[in-house]
Protein backbone atom coordinates (compact mmCIF):
# COMPACT_ATOMS: atom_id res chain seq x y z
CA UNK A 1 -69.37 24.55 -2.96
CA UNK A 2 -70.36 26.91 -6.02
CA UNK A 3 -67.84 26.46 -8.85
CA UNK A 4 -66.59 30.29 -8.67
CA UNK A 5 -65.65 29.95 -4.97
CA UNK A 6 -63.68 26.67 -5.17
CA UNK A 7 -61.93 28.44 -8.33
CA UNK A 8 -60.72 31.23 -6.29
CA UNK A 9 -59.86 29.00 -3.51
CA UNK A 10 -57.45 26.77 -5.77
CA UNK A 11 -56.21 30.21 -6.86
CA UNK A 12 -55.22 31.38 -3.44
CA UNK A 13 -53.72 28.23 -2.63
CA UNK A 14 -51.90 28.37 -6.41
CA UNK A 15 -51.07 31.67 -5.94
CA UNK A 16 -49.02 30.89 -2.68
CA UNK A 17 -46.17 29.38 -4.35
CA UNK A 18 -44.35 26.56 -3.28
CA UNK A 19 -43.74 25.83 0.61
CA UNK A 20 -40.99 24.85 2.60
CA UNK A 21 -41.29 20.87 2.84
CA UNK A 22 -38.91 17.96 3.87
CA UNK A 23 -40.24 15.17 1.87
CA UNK A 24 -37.53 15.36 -1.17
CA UNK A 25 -38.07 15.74 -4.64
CA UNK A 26 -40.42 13.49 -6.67
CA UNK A 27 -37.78 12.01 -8.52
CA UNK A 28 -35.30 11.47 -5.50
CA UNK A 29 -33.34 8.62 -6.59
CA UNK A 30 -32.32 10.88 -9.66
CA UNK A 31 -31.54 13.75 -7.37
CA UNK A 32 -29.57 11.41 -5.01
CA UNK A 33 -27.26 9.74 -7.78
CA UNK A 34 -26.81 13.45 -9.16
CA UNK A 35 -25.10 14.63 -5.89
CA UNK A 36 -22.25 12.01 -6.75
CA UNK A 37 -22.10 14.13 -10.02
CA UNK A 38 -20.74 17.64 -8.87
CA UNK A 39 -18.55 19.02 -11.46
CA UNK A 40 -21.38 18.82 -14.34
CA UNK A 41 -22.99 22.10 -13.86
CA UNK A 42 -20.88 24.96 -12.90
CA UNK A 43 -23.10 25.72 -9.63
CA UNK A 44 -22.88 21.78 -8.63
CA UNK A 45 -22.50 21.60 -5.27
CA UNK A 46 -23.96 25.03 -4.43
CA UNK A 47 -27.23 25.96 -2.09
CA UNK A 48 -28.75 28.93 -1.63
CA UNK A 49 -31.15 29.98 1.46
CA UNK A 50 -33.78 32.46 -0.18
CA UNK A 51 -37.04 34.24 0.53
CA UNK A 52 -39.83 34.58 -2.40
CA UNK A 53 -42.62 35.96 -3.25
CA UNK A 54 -45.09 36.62 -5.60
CA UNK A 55 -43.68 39.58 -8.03
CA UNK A 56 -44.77 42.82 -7.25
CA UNK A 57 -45.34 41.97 -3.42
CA UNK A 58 -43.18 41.37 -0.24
CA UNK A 59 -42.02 37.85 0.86
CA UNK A 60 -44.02 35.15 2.14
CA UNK A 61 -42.32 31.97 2.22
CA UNK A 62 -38.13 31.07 2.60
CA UNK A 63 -36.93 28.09 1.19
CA UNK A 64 -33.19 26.06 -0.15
CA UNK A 65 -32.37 26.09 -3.85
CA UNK A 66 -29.64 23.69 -4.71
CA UNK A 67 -27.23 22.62 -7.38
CA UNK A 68 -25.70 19.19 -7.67
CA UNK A 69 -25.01 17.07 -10.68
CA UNK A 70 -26.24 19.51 -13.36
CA UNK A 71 -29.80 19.16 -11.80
CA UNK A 72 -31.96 22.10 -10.00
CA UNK A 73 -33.84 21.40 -6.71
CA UNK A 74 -36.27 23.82 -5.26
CA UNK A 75 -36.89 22.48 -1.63
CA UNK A 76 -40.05 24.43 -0.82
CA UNK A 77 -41.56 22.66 -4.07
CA UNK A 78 -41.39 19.42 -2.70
CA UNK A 79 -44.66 18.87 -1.52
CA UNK A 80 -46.15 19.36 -4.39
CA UNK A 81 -44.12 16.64 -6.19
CA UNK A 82 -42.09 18.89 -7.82
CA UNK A 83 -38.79 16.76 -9.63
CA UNK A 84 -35.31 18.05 -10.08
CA UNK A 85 -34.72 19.84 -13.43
CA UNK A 86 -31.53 19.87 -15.49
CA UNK A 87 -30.18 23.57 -15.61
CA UNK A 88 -28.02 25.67 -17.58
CA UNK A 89 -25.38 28.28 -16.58
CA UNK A 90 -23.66 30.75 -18.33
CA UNK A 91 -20.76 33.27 -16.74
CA UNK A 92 -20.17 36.80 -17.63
CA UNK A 93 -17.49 38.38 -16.06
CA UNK A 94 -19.02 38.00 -12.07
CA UNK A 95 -22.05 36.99 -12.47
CA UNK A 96 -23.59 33.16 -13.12
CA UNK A 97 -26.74 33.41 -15.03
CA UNK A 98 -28.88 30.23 -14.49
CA UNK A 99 -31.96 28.43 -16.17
CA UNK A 100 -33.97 25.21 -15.02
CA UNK A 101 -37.31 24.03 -15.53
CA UNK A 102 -38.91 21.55 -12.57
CA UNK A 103 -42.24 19.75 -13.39
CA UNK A 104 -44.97 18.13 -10.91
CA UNK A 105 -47.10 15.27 -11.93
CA UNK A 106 -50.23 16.82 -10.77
CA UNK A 107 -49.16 20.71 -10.12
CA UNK A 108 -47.59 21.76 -13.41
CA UNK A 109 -44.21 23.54 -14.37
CA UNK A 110 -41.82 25.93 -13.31
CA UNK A 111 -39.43 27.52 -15.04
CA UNK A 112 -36.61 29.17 -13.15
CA UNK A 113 -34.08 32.55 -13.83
CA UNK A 114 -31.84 33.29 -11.57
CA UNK A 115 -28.12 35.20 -11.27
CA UNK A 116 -25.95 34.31 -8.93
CA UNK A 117 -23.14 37.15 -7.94
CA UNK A 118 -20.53 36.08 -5.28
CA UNK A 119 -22.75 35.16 -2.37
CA UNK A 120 -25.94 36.25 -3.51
CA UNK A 121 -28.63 35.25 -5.76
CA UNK A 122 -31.89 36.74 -7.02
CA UNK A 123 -34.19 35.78 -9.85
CA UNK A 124 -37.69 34.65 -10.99
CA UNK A 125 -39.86 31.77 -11.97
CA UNK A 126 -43.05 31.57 -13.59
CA UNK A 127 -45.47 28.54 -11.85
CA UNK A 128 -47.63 27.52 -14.54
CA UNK A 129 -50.64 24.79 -13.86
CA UNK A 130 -53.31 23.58 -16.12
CA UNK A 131 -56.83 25.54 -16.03
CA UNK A 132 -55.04 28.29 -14.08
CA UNK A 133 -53.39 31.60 -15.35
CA UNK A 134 -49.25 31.33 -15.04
CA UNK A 135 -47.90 32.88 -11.53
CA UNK A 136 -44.56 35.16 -11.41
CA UNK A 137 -42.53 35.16 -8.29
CA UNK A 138 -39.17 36.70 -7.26
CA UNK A 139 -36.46 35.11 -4.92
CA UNK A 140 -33.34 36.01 -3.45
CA UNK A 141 -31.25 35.15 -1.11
CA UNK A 142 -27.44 34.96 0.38
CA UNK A 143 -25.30 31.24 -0.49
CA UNK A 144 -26.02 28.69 2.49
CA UNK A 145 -22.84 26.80 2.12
């Protein structure tokens, strides 16, 4: 296959973000003992049913973000290996401004933004991967439980 097509083809397949998948984070004994943990982060115990897409264009994919432990797990991500990530959270009056960062052996980084406000969330994360130019998505979504 000529080198310019297969780079355009790992593009497009880049370039459609992480996928709904039920095979659990990478690092699932970490994200199992961090469940016991609630109370760490100030979203532990939280999950959030969301639909994303790449920025700029409509959604193409729905997937579960959840909170337990202080860690960050992004569902959709976990076929590509994608581990929990320790996450941040600030308040401000009624909104709960979060930060993680989730990493892949083999499919790179993501770092996550997101604001949570009641029920809802929305935010952004950047999918960066070696050899390939970084990737900015939206999400948002309504709290699952």
């Amino acid at each position: 296959m000529p080198r310019k097509l297969l780079s355009s083809l790992a593009l497009v397949a880049f370039a459609a973000g992480c996928h709904f998948g039920s095979e659990g984070p990478e690092d699932k004994a970490v994200w199992d003992a961090s469940a016991g943990k609630d109370g760490l982060g100030t979203l532990d115990g939280q999950s959030f049913a969301v639909e994303v897409g790449v920025k700029g264009k409509a959604s193409d994919d729905k997937e579960t973000l959840e909170f337990h432990g202080g860690r960050f797990h992004s569902t959709g991500c976990d076929e590509y290996r994608f581990e929990t990530g320790g996450y941040t959270a600030t308040r401000s009056a009624e909104t709960v401004a979060f930060q993680s960062a989730t990493k892949s052996p083999t499919e790179g980084t993501i770092a996550w933004t997101g604001y949570v406000r009641g029920d809802d969330v929305d935010g952004t994360f950047t999918w960066t991967k070696t050899g390939q130019a970084p990737v900015e998505y939206w999400f948002k979504g309504k709290r699952a439980h």
